[in-house]
Protein backbone atom coordinates (compact mmCIF):
# COMPACT_ATOMS: atom_id res chain seq x y z
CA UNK A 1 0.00 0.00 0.00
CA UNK A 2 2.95 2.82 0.52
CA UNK A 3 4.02 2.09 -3.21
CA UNK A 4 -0.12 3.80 -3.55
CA UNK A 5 0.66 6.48 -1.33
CA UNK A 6 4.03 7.52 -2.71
CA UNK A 7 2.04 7.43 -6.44
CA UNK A 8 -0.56 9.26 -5.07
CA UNK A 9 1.64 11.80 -3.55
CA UNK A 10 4.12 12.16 -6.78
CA UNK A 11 1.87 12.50 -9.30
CA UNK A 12 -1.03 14.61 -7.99
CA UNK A 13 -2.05 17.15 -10.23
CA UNK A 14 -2.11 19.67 -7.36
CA UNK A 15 0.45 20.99 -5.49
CA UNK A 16 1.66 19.19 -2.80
CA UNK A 17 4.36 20.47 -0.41
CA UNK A 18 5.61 19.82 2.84
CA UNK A 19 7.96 22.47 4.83
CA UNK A 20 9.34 21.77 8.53
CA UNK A 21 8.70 23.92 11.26
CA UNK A 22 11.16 26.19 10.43
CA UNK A 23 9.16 27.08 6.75
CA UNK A 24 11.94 24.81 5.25
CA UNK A 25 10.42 22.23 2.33
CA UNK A 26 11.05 19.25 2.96
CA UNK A 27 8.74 17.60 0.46
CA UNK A 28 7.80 19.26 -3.44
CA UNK A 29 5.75 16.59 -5.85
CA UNK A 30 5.25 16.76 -9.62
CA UNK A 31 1.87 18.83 -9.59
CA UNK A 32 4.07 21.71 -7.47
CA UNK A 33 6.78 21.95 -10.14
CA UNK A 34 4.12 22.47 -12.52
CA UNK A 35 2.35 24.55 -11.40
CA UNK A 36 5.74 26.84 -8.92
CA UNK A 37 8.18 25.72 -12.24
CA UNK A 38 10.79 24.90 -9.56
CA UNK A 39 12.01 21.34 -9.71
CA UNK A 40 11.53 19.24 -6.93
CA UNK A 41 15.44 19.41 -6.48
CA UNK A 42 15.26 23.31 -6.79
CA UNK A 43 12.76 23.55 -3.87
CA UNK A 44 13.96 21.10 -1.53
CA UNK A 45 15.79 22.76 1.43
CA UNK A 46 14.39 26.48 0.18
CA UNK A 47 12.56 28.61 1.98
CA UNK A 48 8.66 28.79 1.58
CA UNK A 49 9.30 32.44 0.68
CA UNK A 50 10.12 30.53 -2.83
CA UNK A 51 6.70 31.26 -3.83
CA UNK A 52 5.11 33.67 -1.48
CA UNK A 53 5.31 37.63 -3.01
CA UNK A 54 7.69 39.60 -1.02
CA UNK A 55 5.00 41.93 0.16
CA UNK A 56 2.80 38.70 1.90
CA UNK A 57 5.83 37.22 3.73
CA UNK A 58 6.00 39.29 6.55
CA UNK A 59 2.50 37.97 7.26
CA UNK A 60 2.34 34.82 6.63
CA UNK A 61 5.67 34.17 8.70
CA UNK A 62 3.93 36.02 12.02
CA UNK A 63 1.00 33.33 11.20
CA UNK A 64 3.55 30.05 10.36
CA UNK A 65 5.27 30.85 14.08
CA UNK A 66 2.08 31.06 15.68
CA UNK A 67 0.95 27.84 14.39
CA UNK A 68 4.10 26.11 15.04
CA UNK A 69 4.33 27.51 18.87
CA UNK A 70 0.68 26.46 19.59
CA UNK A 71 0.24 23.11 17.54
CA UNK A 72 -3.06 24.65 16.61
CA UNK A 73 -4.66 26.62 13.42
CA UNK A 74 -7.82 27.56 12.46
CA UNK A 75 -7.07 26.69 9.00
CA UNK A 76 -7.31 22.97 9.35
CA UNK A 77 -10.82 22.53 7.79
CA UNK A 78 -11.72 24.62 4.53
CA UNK A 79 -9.93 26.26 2.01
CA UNK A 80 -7.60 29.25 2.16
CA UNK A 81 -6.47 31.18 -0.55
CA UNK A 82 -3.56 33.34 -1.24
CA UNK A 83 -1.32 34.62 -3.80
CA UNK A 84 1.65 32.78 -4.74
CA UNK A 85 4.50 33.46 -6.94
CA UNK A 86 6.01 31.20 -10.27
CA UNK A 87 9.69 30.66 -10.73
CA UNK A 88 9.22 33.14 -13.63
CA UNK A 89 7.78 35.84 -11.17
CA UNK A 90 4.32 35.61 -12.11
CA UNK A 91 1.88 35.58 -10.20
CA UNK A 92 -1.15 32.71 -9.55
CA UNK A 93 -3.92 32.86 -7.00
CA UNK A 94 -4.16 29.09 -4.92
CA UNK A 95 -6.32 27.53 -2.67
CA UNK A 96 -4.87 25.11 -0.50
CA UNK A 97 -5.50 22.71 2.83
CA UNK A 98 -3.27 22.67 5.58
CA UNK A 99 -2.48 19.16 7.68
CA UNK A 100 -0.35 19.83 10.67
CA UNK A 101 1.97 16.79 10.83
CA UNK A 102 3.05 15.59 13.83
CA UNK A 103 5.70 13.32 14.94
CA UNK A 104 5.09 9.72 17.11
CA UNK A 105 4.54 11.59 20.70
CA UNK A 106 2.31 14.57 18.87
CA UNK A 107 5.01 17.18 18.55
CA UNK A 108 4.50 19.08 15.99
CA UNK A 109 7.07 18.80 13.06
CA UNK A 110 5.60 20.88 10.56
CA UNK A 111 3.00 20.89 7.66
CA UNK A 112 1.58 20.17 4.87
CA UNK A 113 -0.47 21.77 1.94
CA UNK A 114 -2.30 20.70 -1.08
CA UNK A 115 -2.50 23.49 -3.52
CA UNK A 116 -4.51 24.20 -6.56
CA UNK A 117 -4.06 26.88 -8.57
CA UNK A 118 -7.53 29.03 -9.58
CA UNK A 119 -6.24 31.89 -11.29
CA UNK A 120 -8.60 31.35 -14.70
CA UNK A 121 -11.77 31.68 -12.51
CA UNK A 122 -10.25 34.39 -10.33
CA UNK A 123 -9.87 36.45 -13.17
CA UNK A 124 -12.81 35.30 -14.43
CA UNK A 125 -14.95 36.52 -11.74
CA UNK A 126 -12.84 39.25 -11.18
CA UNK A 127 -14.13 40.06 -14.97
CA UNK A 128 -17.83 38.94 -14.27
CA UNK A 129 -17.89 41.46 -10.69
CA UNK A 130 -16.37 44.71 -12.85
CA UNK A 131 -19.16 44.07 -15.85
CA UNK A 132 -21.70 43.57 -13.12
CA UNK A 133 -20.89 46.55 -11.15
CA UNK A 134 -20.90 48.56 -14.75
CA UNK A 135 -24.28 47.16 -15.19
CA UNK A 136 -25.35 48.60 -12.24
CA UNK A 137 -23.92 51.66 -12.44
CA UNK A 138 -25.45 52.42 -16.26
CA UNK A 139 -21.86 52.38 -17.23
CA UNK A 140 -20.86 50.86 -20.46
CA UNK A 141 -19.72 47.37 -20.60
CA UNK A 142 -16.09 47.35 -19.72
CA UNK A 143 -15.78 43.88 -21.79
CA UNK A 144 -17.88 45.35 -24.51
């Protein structure tokens, strides 16, 4: 059965990463060199600030500490979503799952997340919100 796992895990279409309590990956599959464009050898033993935007790290690290001083986050059922940042520099919006992972007594070791990337239908309601608000405004269409 871990042959299943490790198949399931390297060949995921979404991202699947997981970083030690100090924010350091540990684990990068296929689906996350898609869709990051770092290879899994590239990521390994980098920082997550490898694809969070400069302006979100400060953030997100105050949050990562927090979580890995208490063991506990809020963000362990439901989706999050963030802005990430490609290899290239671009930019993609994600949702993603956090697992905590914990080690054989329950101390935590680190995390996990399982990230897709939904920048077409961000942009696409993005797109759908500005032609509504237009509408209601009795502007013209912008996408007219």
């Amino acid at each position: 059965m871990d042959h299943l796992f490790q198949q399931l895990l390297d060949h995921a279409p979404d991202a699947i990463l997981i970083a030690d309590r100090d924010g350091t990956i540990r684990f990068w599959n296929h689906g996350a060199e898609q869709m990051f464009g770092h290879t899994a050898a590239e990521a390994r033993g980098q920082s997550l600030d490898l694809i969070i935007p400069e302006k979100l790290r400060a953030r997100h690290w105050e949050g990562y500490y927090r979580v890995m001083a208490s063991g506990r986050t809020k963000y362990t059922t439901g989706l999050l979503t963030s802005p990430g940042v490609r290899k290239d520099g671009s930019r993609l919006s994600l949702e993603f799952s956090i697992v905590l992972l914990r080690d054989a007594q329950g101390d935590l070791e680190g995390c996990a997340s399982i990230m897709r990337d939904v920048t077409v239908r961000w942009q696409r309601e993005k797109e759908l919100k500005q032609r509504l608000a237009a509408c209601e405004s009795g502007a013209p269409d912008p996408a007219a």
